[in-house]
Protein backbone atom coordinates (compact mmCIF):
# COMPACT_ATOMS: atom_id res chain seq x y z
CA UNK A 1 2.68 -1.80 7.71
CA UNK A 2 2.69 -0.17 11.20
CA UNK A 3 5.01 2.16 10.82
CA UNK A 4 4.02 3.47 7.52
CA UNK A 5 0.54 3.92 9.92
CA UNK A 6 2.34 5.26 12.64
CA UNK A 7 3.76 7.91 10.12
CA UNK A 8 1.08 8.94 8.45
CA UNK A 9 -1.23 9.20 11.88
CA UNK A 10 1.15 12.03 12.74
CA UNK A 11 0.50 13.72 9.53
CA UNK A 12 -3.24 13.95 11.00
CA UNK A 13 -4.47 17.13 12.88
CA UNK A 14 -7.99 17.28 14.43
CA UNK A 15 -10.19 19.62 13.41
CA UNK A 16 -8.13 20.17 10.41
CA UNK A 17 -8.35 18.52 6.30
CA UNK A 18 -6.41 15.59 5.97
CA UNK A 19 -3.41 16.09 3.78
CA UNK A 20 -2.26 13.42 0.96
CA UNK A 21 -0.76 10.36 3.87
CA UNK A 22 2.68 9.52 2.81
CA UNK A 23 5.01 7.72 5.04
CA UNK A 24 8.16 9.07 3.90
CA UNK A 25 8.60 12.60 3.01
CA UNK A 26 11.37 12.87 0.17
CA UNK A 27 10.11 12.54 -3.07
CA UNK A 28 10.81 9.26 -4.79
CA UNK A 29 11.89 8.29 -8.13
CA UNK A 30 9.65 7.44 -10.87
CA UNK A 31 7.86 4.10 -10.84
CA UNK A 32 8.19 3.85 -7.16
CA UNK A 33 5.40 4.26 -4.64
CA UNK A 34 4.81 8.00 -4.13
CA UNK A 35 4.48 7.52 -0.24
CA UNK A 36 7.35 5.17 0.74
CA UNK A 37 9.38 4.48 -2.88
CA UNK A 38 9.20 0.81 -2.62
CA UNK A 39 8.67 -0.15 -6.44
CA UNK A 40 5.38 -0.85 -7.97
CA UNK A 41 4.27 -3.01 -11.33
CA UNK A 42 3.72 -0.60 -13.86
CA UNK A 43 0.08 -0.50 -14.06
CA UNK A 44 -0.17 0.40 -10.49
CA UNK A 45 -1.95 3.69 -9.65
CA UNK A 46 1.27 5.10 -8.00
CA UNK A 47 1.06 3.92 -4.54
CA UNK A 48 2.41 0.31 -2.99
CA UNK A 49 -0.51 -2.24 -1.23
CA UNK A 50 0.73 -1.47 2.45
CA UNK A 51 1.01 2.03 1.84
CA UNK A 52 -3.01 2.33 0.51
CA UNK A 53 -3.81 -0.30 3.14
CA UNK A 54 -2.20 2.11 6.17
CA UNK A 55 -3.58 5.54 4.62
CA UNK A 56 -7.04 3.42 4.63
CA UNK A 57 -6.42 2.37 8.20
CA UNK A 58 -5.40 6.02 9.27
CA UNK A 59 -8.76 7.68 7.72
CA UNK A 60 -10.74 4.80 9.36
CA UNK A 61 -9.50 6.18 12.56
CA UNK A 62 -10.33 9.61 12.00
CA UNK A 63 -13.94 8.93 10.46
CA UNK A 64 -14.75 7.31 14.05
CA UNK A 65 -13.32 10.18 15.55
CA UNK A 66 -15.60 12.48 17.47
């Protein structure tokens, strides 16, 4: 999961809206996680488990931001 974090952190700019996290930037194919393109079970919401778990992480660290 850290680099998927690590990724989307740099997508972050203070003082600015947070975009939609991804941690890759090429579009992937259908039925694959929309931020890295691992696959995902069909009744997933379109993004894998580490890839929610790191964009949560990331907006944890910018809500406790100054």
């Amino acid at each position: 999961m850290a680099w998927r974090v690590e990724e989307m952190r740099q997508q972050v700019t203070p003082g600015k809206p947070v975009p939609l996290l991804v941690a890759r930037k090429n579009e992937p194919p259908s039925g694959r996680c929309v931020s890295c393109g691992e696959p995902v079970p069909p009744d997933n919401l379109g993004r894998c488990g580490l890839c929610v778990a790191a964009a949560v992480w990331v907006l944890q660290e910018v809500r406790q931001r100054p």
